[in-house]
Protein backbone atom coordinates (compact mmCIF):
# COMPACT_ATOMS: atom_id res chain seq x y z
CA UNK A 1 -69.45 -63.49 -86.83
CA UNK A 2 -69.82 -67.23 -85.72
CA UNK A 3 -73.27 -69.05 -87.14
CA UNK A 4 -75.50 -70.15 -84.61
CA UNK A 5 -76.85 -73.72 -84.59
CA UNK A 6 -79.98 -75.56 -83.13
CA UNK A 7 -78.04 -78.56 -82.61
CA UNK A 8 -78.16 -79.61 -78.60
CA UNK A 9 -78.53 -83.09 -78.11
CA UNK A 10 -79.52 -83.84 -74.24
CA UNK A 11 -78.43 -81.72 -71.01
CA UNK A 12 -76.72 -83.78 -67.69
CA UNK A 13 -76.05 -81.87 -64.92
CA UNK A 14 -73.28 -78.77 -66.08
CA UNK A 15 -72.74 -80.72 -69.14
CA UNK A 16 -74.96 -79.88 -72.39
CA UNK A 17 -74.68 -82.62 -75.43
CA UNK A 18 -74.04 -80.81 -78.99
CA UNK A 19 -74.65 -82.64 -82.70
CA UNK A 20 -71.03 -81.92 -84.47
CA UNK A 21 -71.86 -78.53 -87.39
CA UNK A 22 -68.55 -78.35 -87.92
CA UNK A 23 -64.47 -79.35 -86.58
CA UNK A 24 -63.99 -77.20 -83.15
CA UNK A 25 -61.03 -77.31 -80.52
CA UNK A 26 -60.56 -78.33 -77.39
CA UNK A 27 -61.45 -75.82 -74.51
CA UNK A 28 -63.01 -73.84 -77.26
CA UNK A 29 -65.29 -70.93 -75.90
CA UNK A 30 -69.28 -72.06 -77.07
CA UNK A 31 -72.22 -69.09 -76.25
CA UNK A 32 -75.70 -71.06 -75.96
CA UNK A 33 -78.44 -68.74 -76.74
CA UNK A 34 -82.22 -69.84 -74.63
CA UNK A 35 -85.25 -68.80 -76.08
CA UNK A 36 -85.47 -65.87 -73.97
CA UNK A 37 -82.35 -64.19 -75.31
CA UNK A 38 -80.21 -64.96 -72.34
CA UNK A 39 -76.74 -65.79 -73.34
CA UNK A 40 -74.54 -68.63 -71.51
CA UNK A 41 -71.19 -69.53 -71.98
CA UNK A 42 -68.76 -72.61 -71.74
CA UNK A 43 -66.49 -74.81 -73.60
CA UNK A 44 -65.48 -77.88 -75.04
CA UNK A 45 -64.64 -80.59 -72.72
CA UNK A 46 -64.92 -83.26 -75.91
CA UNK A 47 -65.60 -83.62 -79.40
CA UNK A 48 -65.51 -86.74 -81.48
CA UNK A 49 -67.54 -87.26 -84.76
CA UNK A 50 -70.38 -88.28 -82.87
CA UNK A 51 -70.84 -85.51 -80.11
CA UNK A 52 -69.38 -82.52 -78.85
CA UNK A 53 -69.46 -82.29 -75.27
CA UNK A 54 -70.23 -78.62 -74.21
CA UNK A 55 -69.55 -77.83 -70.30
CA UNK A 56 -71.08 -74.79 -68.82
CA UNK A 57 -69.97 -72.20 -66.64
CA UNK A 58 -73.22 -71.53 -64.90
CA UNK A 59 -76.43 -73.75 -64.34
CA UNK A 60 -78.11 -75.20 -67.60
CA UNK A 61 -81.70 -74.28 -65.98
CA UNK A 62 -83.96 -72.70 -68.99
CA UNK A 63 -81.78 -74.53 -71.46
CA UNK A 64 -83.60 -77.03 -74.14
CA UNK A 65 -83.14 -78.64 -77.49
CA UNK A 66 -84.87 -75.27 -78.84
CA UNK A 67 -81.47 -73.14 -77.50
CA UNK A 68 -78.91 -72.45 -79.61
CA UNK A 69 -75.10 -73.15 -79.94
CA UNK A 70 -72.61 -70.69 -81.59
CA UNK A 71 -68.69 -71.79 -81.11
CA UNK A 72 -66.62 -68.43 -80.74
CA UNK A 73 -63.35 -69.74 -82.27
CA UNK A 74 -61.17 -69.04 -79.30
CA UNK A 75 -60.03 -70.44 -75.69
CA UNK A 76 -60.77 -68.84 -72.67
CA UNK A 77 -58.54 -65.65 -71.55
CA UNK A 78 -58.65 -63.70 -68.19
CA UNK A 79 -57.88 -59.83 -68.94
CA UNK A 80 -54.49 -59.10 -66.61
CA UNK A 81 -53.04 -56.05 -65.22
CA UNK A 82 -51.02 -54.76 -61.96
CA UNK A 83 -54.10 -52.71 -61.25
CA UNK A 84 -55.45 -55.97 -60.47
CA UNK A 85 -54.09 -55.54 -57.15
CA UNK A 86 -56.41 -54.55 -54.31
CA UNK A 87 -59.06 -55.85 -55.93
CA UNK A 88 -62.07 -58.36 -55.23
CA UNK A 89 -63.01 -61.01 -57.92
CA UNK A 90 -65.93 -63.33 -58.32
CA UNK A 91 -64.32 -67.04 -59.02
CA UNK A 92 -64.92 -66.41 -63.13
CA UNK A 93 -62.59 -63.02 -62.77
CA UNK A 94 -65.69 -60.89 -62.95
CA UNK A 95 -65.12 -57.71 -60.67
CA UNK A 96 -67.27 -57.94 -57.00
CA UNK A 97 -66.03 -55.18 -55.38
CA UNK A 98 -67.92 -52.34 -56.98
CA UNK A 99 -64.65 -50.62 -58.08
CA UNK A 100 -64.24 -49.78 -61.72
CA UNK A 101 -63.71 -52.38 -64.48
CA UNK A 102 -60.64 -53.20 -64.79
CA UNK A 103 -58.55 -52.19 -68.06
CA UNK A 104 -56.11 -54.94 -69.02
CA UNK A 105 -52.44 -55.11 -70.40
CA UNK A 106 -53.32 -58.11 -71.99
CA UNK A 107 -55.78 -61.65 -71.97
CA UNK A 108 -53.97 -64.39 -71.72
CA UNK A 109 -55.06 -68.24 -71.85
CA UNK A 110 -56.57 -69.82 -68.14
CA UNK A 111 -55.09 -73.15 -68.72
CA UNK A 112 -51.28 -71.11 -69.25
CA UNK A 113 -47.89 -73.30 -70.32
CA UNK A 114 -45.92 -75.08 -68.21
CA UNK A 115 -42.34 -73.88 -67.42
CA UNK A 116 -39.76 -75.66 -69.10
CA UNK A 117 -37.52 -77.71 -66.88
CA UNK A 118 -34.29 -76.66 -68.27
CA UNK A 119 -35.59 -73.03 -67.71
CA UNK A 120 -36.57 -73.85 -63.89
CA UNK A 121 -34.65 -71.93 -61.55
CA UNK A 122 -34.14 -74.02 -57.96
CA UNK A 123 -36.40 -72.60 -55.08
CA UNK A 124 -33.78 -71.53 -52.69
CA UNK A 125 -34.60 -67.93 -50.98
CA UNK A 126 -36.64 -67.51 -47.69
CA UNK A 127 -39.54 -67.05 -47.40
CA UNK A 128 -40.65 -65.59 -43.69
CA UNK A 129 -44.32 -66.21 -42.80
CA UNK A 130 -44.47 -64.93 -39.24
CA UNK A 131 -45.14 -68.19 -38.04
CA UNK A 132 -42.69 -70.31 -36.21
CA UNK A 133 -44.07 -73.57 -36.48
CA UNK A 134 -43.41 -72.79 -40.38
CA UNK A 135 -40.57 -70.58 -40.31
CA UNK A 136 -38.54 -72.65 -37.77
CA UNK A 137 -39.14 -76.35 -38.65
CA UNK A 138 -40.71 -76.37 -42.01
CA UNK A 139 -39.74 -73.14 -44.00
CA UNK A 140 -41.47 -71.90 -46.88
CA UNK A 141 -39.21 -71.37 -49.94
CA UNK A 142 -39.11 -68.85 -52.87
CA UNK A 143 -40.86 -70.99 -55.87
CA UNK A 144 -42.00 -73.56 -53.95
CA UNK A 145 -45.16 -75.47 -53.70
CA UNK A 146 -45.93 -76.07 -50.13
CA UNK A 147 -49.66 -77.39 -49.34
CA UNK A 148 -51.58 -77.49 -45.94
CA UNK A 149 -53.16 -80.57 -45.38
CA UNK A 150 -56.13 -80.11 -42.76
CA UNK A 151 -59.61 -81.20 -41.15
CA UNK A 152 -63.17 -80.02 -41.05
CA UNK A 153 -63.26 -77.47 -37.96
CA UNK A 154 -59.84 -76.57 -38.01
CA UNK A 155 -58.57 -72.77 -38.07
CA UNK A 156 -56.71 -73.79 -41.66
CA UNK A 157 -58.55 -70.21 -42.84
CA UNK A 158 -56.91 -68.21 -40.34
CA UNK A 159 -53.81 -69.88 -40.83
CA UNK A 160 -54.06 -68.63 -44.63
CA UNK A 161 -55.06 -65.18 -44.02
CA UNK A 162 -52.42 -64.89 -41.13
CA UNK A 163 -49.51 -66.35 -43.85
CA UNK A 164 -51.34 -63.48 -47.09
CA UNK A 165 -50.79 -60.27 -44.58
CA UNK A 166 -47.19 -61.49 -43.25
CA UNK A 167 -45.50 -63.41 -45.60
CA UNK A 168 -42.30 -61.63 -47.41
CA UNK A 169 -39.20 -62.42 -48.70
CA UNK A 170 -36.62 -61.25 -46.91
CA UNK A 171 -34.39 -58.23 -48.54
CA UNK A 172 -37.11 -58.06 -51.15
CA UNK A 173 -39.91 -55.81 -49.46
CA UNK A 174 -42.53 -53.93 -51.77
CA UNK A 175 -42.29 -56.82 -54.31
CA UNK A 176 -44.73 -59.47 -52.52
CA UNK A 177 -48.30 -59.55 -53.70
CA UNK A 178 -50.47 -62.23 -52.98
CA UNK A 179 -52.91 -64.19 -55.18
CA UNK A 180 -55.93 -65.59 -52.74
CA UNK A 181 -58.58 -67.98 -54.52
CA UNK A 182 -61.44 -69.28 -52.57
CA UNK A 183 -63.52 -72.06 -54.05
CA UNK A 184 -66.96 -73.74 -52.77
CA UNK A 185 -66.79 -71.40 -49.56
CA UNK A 186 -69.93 -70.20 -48.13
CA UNK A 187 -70.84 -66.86 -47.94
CA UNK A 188 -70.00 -66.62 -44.16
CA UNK A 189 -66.42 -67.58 -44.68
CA UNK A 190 -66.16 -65.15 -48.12
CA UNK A 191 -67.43 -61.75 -46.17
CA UNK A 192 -64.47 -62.90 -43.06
CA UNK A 193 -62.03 -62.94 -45.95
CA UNK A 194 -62.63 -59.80 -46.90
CA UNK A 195 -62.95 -58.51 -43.88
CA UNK A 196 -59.70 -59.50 -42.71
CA UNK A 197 -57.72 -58.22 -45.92
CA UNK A 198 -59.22 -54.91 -45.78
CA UNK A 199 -59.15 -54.53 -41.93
CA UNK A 200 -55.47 -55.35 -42.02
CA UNK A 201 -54.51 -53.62 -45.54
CA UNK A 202 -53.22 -56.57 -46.85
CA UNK A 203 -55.77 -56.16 -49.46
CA UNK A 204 -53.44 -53.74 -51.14
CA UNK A 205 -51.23 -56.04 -52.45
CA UNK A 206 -53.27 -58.65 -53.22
CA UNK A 207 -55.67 -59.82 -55.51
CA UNK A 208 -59.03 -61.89 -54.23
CA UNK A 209 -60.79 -64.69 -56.13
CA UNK A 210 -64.26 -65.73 -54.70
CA UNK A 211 -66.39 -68.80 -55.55
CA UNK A 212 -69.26 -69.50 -53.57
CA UNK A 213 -70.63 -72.82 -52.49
CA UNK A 214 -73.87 -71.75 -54.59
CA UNK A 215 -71.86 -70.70 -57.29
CA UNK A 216 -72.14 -73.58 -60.35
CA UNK A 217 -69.56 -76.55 -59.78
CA UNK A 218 -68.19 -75.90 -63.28
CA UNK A 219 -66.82 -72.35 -62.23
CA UNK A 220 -64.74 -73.85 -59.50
CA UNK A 221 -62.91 -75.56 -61.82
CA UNK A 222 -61.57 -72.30 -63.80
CA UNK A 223 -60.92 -70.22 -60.59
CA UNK A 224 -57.75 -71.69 -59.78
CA UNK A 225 -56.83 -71.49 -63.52
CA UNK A 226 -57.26 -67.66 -63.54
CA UNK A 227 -55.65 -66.97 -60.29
CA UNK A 228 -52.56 -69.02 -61.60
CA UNK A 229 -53.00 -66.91 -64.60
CA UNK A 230 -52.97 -64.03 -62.39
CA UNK A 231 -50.50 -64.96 -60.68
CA UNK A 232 -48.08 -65.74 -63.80
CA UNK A 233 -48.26 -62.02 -65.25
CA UNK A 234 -47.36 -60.62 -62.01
CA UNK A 235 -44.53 -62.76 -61.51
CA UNK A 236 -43.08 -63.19 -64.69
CA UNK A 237 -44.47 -60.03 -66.37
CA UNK A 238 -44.19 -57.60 -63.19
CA UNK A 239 -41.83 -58.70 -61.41
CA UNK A 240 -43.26 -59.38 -58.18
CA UNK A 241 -42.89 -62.04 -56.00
CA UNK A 242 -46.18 -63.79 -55.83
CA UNK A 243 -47.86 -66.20 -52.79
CA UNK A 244 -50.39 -67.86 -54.50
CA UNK A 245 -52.92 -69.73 -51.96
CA UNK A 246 -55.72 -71.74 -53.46
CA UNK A 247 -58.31 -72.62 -50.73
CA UNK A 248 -60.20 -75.53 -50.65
CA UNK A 249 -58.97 -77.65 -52.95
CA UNK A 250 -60.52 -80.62 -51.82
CA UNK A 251 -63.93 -78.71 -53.10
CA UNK A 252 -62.03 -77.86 -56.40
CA UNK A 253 -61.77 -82.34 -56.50
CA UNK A 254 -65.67 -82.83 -55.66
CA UNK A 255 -66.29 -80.35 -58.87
CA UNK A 256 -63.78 -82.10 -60.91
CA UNK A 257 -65.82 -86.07 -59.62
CA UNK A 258 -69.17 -83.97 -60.44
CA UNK A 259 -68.49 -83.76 -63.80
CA UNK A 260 -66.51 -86.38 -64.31
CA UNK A 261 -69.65 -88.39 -62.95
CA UNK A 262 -72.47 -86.24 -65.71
CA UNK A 263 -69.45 -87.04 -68.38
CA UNK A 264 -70.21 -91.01 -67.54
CA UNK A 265 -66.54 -91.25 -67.28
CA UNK A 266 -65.25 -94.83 -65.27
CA UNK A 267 -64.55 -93.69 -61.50
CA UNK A 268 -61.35 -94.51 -59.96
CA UNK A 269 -60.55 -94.10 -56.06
CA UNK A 270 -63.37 -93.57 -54.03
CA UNK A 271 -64.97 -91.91 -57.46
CA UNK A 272 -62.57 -89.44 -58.21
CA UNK A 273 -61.64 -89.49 -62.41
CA UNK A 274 -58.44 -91.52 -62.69
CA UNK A 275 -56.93 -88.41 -64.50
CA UNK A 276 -57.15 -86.28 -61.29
CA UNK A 277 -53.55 -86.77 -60.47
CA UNK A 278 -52.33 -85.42 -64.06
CA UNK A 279 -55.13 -82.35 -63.15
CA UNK A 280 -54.09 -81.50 -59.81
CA UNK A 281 -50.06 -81.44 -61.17
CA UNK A 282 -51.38 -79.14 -63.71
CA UNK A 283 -52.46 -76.62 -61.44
CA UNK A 284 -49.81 -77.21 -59.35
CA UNK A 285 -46.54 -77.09 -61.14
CA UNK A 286 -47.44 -74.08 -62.20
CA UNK A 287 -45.37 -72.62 -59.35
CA UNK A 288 -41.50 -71.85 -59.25
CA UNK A 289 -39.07 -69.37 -60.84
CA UNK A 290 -37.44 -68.82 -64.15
CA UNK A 291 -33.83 -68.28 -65.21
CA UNK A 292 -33.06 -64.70 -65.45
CA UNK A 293 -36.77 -63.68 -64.49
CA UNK A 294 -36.61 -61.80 -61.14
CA UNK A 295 -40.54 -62.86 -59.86
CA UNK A 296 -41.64 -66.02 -58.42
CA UNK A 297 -44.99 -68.15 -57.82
CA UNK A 298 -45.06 -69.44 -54.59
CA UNK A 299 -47.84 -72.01 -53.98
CA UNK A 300 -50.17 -72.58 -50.55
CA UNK A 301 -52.88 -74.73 -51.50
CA UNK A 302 -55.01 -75.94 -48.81
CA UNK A 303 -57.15 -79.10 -48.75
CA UNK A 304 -59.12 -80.40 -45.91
CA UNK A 305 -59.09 -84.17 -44.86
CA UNK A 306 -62.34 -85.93 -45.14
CA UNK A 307 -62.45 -88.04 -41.59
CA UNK A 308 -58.65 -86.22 -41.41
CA UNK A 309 -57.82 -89.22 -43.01
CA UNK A 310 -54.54 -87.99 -44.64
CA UNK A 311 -54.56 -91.24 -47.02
CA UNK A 312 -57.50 -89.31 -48.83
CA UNK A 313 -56.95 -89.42 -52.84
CA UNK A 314 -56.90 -85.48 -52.80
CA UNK A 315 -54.12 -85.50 -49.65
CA UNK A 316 -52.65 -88.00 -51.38
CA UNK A 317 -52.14 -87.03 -54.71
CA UNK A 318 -51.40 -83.38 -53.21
CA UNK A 319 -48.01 -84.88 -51.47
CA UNK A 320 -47.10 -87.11 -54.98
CA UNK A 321 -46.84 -83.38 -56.80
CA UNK A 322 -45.93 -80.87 -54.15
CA UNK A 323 -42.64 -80.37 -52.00
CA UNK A 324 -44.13 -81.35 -48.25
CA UNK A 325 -46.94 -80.40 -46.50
CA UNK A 326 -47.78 -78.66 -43.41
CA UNK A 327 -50.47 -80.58 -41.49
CA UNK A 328 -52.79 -79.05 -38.96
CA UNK A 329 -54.09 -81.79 -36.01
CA UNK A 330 -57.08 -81.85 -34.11
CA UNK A 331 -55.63 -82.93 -30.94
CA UNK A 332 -53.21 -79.90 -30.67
CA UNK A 333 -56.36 -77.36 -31.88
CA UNK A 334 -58.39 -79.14 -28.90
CA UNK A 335 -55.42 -78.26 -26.44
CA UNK A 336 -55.94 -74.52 -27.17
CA UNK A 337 -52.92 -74.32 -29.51
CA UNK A 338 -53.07 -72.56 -32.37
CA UNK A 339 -51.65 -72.44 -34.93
CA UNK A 340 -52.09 -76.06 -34.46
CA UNK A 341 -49.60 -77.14 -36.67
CA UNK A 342 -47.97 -81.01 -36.00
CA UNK A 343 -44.18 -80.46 -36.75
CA UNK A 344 -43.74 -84.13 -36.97
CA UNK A 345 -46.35 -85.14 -39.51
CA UNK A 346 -45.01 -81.67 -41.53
CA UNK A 347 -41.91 -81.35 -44.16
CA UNK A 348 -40.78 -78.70 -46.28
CA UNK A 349 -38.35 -80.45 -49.10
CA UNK A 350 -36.88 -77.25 -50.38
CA UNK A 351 -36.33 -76.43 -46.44
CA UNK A 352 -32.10 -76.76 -46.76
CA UNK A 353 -32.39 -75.18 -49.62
CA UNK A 354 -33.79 -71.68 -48.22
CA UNK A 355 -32.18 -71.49 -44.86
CA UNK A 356 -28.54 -70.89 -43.25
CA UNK A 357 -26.09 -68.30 -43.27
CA UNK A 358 -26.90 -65.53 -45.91
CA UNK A 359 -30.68 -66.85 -45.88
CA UNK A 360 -32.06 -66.68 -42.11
CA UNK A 361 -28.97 -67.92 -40.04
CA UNK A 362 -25.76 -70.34 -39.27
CA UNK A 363 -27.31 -72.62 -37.06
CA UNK A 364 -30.97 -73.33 -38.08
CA UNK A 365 -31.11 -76.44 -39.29
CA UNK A 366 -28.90 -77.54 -36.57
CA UNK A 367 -31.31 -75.99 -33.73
CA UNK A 368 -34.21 -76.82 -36.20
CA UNK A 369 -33.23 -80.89 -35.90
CA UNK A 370 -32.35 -81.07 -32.28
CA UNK A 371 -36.03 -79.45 -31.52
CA UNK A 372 -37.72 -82.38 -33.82
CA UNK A 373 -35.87 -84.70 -32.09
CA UNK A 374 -36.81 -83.69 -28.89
CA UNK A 375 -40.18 -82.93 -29.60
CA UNK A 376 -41.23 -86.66 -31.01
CA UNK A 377 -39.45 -88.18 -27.88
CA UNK A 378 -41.28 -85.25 -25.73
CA UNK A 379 -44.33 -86.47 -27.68
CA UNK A 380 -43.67 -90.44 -27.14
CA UNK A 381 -43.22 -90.24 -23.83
CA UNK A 382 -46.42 -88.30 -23.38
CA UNK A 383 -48.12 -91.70 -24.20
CA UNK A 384 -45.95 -94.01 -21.77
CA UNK A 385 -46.61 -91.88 -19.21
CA UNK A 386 -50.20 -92.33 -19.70
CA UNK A 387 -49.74 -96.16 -19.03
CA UNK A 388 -46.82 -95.84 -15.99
CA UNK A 389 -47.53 -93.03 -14.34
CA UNK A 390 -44.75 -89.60 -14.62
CA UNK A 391 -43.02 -91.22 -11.09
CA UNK A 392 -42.03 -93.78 -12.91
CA UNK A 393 -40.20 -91.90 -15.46
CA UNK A 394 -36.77 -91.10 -15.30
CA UNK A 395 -35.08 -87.45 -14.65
CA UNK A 396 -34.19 -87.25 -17.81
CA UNK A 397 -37.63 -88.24 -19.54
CA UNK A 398 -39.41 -85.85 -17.31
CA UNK A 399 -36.76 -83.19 -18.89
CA UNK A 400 -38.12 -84.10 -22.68
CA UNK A 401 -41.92 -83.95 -21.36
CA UNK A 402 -41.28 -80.32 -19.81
CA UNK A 403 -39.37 -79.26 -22.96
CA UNK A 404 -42.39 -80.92 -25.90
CA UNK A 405 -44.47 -78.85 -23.45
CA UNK A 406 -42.95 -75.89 -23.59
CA UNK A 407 -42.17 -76.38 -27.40
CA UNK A 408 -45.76 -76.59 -27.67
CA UNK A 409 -46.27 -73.50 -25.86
CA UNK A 410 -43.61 -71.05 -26.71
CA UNK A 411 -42.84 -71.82 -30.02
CA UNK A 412 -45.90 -73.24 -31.98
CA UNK A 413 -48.70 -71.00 -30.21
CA UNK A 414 -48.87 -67.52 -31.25
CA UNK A 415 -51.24 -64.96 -31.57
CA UNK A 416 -53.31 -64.83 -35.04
CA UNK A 417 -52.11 -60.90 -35.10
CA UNK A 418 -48.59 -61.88 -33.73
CA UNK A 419 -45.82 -61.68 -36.52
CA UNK A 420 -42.13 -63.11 -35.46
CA UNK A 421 -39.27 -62.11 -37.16
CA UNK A 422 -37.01 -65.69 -37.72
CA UNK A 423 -34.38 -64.02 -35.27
CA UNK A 424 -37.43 -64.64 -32.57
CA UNK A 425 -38.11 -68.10 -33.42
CA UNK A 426 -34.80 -69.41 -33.26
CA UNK A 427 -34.37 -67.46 -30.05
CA UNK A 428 -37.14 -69.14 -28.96
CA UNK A 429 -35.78 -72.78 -30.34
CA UNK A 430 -32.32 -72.12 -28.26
CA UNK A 431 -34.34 -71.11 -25.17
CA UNK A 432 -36.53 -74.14 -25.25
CA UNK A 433 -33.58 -76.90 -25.85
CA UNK A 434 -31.32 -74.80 -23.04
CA UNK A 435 -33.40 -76.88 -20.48
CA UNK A 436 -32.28 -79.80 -21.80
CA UNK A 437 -28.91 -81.56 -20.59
CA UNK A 438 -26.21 -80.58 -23.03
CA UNK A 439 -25.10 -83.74 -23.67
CA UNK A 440 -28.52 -84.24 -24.88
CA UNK A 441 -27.68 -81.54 -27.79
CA UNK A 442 -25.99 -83.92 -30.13
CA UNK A 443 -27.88 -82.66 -33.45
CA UNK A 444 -25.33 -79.49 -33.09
CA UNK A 445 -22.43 -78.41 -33.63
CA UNK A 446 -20.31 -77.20 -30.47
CA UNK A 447 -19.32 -74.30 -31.77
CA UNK A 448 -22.92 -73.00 -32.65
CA UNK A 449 -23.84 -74.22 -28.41
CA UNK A 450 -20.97 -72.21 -27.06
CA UNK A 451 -22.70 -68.72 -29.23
CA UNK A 452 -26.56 -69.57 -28.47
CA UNK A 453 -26.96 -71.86 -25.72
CA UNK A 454 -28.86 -69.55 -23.46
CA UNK A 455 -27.14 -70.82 -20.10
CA UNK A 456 -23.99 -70.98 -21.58
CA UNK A 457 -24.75 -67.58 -22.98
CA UNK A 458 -25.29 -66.32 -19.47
CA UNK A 459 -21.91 -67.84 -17.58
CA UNK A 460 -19.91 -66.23 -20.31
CA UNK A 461 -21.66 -62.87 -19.31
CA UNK A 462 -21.71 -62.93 -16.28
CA UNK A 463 -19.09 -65.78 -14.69
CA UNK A 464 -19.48 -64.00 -11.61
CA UNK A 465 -23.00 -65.46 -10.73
CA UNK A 466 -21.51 -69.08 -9.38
């Protein structure tokens, strides 16, 4: 059994100061026993000859020079198993649900390995959320890593939960599970999660990570790191196809300045470490598929906009690493719309990738371009017209501020409950740009206007009607 040492140093905020007994590791596990026999645990952050820097997973409260240290001789491991799924986890993996301890397969390392490039498979299936501002103009790919950027009071929750209970690949169904962490939420916003995967059953294939905003600032920073651990055996061990969706991670970045700060390290932007970038892209990349492994990791991790100020170092960083981003704005949530997802300020890289015929259909990228188009002229004019007056506008311009209307209406409003299938949204695409001139259609092809225009559709129907 490891010795025990009365060796502490100092205590700073979730970071206790330990006089070197003997050579330990990196992200070793440490067990600091108070006088009172209560036992608290953590691990190495840093060790040098001088100091070994000992960061807690709970408040230090209680804990003095008198404590003492033992180093356990091993990194931290989360216990894994399918039965895992349908279950309710505090944000250290500890069970909150009041079901039965869980029996693992196996523990496995939080911090994992990364997944070696030649061994990367290319993100390239489709993934349908049930959304069409996603599914239509910025699809969500197999393996990808797709992030929503977003703003305080924004419905970026519901947007989440609404994505965990509908999202599937297509052709693959009873092989999805879902892997939701919340970190720094309050308690409010935890009991609505719950609510909402139990009410709708989507709790049954999922597996829930909670960390509250009272929760220490040290946990937040493992509860990603067990959910992607999580999220790993089911994919690559299970088989499943796995939507990971790590929510906030712009609280996740305050924990990581917090310590950083009780560490004394030199800020960098705005006081966030200078390492965050290489942090962040180690969460991160731990999405994506390997060669001749049939599961996946599909990232969602959502981060909220301080002043939506998408030049933020956590927004920032987030697009450097990730393939896109799908970003909410307030002006669109103020108009009623919701989801209130801006199409023009959004991009999914792997989009081409995932869509066409064999994936969703022939013409969607086609119909898919011709609707941004139209919508950012739509969108344009909407500000001229607030300087000349709509009389002043031509026929044609009054066309493109009826159709960003209607694409506004139709197409990215839904229903929180309301699931389309990607058939529906692109009907609903080819009905919206059907008001438009056809000349106007030159982002696609003739042949696919002559099978989907909607007029066209009808005169070939019926050619009786003129």
């Amino acid at each position: 059994m490891p010795m025990e040492y009365r060796a502490i140093t100092q205590v700073t905020g979730p970071l206790v100061f330990v006089r070197p007994v003997h050579a330990v590791a990196y992200n070793e596990l440490v067990a600091v026993r108070l006088g009172d026999g209560r036992i608290k645990r953590g691990q190495v952050l840093e060790t040098s000859e001088e100091t070994v820097v000992v960061q807690l997973f709970e408040e230090t409260a209680g804990i003095d020079v008198r404590a003492t240290v033992r180093f356990l001789g091993e990194t931290m491991k989360m216990p894994v198993s399918r039965d895992m799924l349908g279950r309710v986890l505090s944000g250290a993996g500890e069970p909150i649900d009041e079901g039965p301890p869980i029996i693992p397969d196996e523990r496995r390392d939080i911090n994992g390995s990364a997944i070696n490039p030649w061994a990367r498979e290319n993100p390239e299936e489709f993934i349908e959320t049930g959304i069409s501002a996603i599914d239509g103009m910025n699809t969500l790919v197999r393996g990808q890593k797709l992030p929503i950027f977003s703003g305080a009071g924004l419905p970026h929750d519901d947007i989440a939960l609404q994505i965990a209970r509908q999202a599937n690949v297509l052709g693959r169904k009873g092989e999805f599970a879902v892997v939701f962490a919340g970190m720094g939420i309050t308690s409010e916003e935890a009991e609505y999660f719950i609510d909402d995967f139990q009410r709708t059953g989507a709790i049954d294939r999922s597996v829930v990570f909670l960390n509250l905003g009272d929760d220490p600032a040290v946990e937040r920073l493992i509860t990603p790191r067990i959910a992607l651990t999580t999220a790993e055996y089911l994919a690559f061990s299970a088989g499943l196809q796995v939507l990971v969706i790590l929510t906030d991670m712009t609280n996740y970045c305050e924990a990581l300045r917090q310590v950083s700060a009780a560490r004394g390290e030199v800020p960098g932007r705005r006081g966030y470490p200078g390492y965050m970038y290489t942090d962040l892209a180690s969460l991160y990349e731990r999405a994506g598929r390997i060669k001749g492994n049939g599961g996946s990791i599909t990232q969602i991790p959502i981060l909220s906009m301080p002043g939506d100020d998408i030049t933020h170092p956590v927004p920032d960083l987030t697009g450097y690493i990730t393939e896109g981003q799908i970003v909410a704005e307030r002006g669109l949530h103020m108009a009623g719309v919701y989801p209130p997802i801006d199409v023009r300020r959004s991009l999914s890289r792997q989009m081409s990738q995932g869509i066409g015929e064999g994936r969703t259909r022939e013409d969607h990228k086609a119909i898919s371009d011709q609707c941004f188009a139209a919508y950012a002229r739509g969108r344009d004019l909407r500000g001229l017209m607030s300087i000349v007056g709509r009389e002043a506008l031509s026929a044609k311009d009054r066309k493109y501020l009826e159709f960003a209307d209607v694409f506004e209406r139709e197409i990215i409003s839904q229903g929180k409950e309301e699931r389309r299938t990607i058939d529906d949204t692109l009907g609903r695409m080819w009905k919206a740009v059907s008001a438009l001139p056809v000349e106007e259609l030159t982002r696609i092809d003739e042949k696919y206007i002559r099978k989907y225009h909607t007029s066209i559709n009808q005169e070939v129907n019926d050619p009786g009607q003129h």
